[in-house]
N, C-alpha and C. Protein backbone atom coordinates (compact mmCIF):
# COMPACT_ATOMS: atom_id res chain seq x y z
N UNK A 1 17.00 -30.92 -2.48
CA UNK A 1 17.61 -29.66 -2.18
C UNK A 1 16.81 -28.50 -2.77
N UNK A 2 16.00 -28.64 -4.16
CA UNK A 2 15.80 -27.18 -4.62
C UNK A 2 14.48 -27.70 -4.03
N UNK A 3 13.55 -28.73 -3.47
CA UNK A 3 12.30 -28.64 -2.56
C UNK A 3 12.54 -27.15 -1.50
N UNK A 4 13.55 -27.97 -0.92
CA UNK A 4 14.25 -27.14 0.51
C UNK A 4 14.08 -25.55 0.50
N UNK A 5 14.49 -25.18 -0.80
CA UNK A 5 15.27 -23.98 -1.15
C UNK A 5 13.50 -23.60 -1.74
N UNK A 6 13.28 -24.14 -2.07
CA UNK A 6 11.37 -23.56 -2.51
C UNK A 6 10.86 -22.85 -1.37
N UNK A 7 10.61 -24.01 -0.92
CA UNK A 7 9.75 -24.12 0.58
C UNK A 7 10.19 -23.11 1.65
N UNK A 8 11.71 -22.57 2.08
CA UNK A 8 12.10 -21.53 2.48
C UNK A 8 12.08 -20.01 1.99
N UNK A 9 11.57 -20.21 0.64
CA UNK A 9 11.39 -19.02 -0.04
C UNK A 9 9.97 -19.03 -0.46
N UNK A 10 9.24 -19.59 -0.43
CA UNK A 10 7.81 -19.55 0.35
C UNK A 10 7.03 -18.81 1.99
N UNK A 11 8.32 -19.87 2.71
CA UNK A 11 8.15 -19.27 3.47
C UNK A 11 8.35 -17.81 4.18
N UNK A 12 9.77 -17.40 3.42
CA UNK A 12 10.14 -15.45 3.49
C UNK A 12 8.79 -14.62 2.89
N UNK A 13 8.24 -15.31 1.97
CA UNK A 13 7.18 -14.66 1.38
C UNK A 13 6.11 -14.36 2.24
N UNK A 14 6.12 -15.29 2.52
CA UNK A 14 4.46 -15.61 3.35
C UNK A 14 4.69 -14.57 4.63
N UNK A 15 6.13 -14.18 5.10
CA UNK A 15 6.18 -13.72 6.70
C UNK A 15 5.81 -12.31 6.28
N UNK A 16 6.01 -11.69 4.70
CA UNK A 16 5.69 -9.99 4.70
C UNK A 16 4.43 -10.55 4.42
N UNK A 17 3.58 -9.30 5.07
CA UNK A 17 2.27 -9.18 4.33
C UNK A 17 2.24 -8.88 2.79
N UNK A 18 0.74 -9.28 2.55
CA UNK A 18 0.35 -8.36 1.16
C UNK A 18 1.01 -7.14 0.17
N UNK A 19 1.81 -7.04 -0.47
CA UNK A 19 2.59 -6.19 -1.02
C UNK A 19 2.10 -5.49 -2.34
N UNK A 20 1.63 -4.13 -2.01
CA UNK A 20 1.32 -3.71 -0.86
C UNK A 20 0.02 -3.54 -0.27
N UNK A 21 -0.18 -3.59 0.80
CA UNK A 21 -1.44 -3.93 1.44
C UNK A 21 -1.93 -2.13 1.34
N UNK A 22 -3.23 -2.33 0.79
CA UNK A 22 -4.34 -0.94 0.54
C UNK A 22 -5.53 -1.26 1.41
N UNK A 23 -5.73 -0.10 1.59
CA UNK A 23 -6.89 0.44 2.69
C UNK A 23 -7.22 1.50 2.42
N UNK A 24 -9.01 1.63 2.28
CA UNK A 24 -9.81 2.41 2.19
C UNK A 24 -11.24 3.25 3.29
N UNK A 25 -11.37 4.16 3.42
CA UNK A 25 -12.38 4.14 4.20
C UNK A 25 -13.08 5.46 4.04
N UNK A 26 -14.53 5.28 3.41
CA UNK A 26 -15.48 6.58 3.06
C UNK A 26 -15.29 7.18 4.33
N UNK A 27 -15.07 8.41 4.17
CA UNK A 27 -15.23 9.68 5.37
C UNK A 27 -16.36 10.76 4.90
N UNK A 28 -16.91 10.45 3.92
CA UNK A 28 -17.71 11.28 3.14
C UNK A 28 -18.44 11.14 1.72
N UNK A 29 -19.75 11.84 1.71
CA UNK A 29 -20.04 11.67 0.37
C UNK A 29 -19.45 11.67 -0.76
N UNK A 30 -19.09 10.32 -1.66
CA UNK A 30 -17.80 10.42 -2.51
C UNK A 30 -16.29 10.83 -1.95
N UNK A 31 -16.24 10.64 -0.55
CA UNK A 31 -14.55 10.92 -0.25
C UNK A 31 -14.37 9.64 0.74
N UNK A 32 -12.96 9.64 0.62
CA UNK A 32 -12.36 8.57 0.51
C UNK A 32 -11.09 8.76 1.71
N UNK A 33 -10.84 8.01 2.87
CA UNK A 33 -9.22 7.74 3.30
C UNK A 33 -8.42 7.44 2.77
N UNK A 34 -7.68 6.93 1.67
CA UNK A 34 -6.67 6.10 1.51
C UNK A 34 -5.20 5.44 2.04
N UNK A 35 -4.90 4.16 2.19
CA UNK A 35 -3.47 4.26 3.20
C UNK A 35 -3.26 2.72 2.30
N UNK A 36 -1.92 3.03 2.04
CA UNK A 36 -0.71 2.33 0.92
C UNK A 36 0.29 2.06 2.29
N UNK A 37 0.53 0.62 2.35
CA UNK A 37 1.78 0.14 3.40
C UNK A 37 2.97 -1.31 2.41
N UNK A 38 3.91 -0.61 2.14
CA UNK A 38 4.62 -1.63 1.54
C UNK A 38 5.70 -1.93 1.99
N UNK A 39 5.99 -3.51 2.28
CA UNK A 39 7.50 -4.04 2.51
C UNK A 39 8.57 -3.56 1.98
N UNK A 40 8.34 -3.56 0.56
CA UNK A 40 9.67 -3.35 -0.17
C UNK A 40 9.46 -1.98 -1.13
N UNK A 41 9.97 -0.89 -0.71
CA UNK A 41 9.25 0.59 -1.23
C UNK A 41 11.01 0.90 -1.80
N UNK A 42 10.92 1.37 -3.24
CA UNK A 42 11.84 2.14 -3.55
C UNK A 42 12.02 3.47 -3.74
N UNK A 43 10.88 4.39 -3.54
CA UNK A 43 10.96 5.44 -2.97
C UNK A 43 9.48 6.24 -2.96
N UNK A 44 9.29 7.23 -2.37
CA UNK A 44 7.81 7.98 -2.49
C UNK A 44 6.57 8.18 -3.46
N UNK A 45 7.45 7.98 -4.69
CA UNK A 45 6.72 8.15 -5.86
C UNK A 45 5.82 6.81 -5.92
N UNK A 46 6.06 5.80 -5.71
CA UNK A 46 5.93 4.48 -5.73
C UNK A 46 4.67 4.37 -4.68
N UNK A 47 4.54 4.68 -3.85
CA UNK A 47 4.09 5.10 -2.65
C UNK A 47 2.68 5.95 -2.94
N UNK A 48 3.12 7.11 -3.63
CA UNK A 48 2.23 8.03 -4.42
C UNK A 48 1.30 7.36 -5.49
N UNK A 49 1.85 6.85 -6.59
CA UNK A 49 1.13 5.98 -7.92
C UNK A 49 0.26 4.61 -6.73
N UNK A 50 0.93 3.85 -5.84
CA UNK A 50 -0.28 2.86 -5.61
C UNK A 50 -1.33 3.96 -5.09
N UNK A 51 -1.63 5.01 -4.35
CA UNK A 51 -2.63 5.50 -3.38
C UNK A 51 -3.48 6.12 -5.07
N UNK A 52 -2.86 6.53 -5.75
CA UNK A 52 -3.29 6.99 -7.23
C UNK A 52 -3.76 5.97 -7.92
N UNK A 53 -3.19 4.81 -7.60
CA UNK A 53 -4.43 3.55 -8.63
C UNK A 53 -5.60 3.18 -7.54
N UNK A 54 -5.26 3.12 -6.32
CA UNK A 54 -6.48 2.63 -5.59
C UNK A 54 -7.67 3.61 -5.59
N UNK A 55 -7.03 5.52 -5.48
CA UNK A 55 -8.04 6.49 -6.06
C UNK A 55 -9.40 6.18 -7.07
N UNK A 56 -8.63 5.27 -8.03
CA UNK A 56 -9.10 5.23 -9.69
C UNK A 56 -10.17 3.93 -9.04
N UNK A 57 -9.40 2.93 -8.25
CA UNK A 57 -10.62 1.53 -8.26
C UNK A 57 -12.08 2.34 -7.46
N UNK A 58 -11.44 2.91 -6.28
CA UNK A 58 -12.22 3.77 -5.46
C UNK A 58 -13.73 4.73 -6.43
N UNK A 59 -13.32 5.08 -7.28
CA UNK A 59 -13.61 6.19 -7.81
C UNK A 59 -13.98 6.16 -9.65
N UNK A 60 -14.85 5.38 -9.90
CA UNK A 60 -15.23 4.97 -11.28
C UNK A 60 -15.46 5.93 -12.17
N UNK A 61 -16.04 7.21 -11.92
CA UNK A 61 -16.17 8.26 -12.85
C UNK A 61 -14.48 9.16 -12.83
N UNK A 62 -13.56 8.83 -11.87
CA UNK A 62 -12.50 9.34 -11.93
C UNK A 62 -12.33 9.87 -10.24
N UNK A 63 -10.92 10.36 -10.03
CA UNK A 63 -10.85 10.86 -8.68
C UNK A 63 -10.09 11.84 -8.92
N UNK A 64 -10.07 13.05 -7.80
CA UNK A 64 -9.32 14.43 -8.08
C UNK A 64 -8.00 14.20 -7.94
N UNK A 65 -7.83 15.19 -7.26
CA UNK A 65 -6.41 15.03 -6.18
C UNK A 65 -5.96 14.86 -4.91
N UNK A 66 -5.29 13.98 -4.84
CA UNK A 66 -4.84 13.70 -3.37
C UNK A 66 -4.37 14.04 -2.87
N UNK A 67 -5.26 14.46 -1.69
CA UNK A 67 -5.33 15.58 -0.67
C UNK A 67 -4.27 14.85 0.72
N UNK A 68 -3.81 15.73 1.69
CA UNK A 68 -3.73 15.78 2.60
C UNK A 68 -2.98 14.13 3.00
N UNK A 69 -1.73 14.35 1.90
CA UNK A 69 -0.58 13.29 1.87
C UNK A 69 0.18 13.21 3.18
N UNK A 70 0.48 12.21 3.46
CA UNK A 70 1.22 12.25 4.69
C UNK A 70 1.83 10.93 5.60
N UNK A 71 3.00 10.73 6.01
CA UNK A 71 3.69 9.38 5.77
C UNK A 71 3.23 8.85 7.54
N UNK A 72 2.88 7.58 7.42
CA UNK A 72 2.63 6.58 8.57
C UNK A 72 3.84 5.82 9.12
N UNK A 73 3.43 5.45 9.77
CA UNK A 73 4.91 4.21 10.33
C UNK A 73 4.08 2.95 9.56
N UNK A 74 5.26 2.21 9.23
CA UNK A 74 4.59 0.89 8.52
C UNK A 74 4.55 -0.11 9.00
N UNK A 75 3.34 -0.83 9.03
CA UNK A 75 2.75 -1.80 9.46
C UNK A 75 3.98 -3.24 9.23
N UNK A 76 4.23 -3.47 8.14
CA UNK A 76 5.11 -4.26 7.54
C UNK A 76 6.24 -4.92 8.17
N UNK A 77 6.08 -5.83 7.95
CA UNK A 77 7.10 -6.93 8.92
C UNK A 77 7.03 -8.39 8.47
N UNK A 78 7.59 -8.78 8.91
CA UNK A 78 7.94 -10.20 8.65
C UNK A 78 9.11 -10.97 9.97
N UNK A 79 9.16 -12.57 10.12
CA UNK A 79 9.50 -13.46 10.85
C UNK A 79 11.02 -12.95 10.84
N UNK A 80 11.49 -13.08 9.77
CA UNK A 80 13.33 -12.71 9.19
C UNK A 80 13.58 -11.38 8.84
N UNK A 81 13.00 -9.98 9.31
CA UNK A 81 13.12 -8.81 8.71
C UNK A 81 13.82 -8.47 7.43
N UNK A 82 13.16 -8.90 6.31
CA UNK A 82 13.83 -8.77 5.02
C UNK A 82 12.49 -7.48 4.53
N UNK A 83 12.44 -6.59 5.20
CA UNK A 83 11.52 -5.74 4.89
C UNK A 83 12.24 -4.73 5.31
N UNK A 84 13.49 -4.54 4.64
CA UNK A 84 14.34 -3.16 4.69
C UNK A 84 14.00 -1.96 4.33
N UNK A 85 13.11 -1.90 4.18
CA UNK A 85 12.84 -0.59 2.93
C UNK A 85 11.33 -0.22 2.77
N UNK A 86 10.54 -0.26 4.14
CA UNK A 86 9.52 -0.60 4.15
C UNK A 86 8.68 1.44 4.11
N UNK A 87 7.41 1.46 3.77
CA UNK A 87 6.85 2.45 4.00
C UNK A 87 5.29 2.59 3.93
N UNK A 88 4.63 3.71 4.42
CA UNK A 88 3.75 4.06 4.32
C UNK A 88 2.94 5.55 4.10
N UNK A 89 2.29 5.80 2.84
CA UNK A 89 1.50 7.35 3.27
C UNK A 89 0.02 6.79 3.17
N UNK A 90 -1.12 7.79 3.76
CA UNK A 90 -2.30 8.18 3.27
C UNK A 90 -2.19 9.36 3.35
N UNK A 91 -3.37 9.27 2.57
CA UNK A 91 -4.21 10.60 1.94
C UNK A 91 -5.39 10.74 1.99
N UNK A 92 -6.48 11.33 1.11
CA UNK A 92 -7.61 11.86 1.16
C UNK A 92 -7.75 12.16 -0.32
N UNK A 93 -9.18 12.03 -0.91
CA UNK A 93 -9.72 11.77 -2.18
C UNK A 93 -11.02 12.12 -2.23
N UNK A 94 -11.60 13.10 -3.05
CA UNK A 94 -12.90 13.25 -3.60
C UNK A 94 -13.14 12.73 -5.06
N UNK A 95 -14.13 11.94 -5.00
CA UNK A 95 -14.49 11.23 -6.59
C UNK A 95 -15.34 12.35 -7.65
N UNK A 96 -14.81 12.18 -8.91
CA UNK A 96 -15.46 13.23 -9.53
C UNK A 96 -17.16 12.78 -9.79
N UNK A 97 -17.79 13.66 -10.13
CA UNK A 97 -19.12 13.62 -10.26
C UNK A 97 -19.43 12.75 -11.41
């Protein structure tokens, strides 16, 4: 029985994507796209801080401010829609010198 009960909660896992799945893409010398898509989002701020840590991996001497915020439809889904609460923003990022 708790095999059963594993293996089905394996499997809910496996149907959301990556949580949360980040995406990057240079548009420019030292600038940056950024886009944050999460299943389970408890509100904007959350949303805000991942696009703000991926800034930082992005951006080794440091990154400014993120520019030109703005919310997507989210990618996010799964087999059993247990992705109630799902969201997405990008933005835009220049790395400091």
């Amino acid at each position: 029985m708790r095999a059963a009960a594993g293996a089905l909660c394996v499997l809910l896992l496996a149907g959301c994507r990556s949580d949360p799945a980040l995406h990057s893409a240079r548009i420019g010398p030292a600038q940056y796209r950024l886009q944050v898509d999460r299943c389970h989002v408890i509100d904007r701020a959350q949303l805000e801080d991942d696009l703000r840590a991926l800034a930082s991996r992005k951006c080794p001497a440091g990154a400014g401010t993120l520019e030109n915020i703005r919310s997507l439809p989210s990618q996010q889904g799964s087999l059993f829609g247990e992705c109630l609460r799902r969201g997405a923003l990008q933005a835009e990022v220049r790395c400091l010198p």
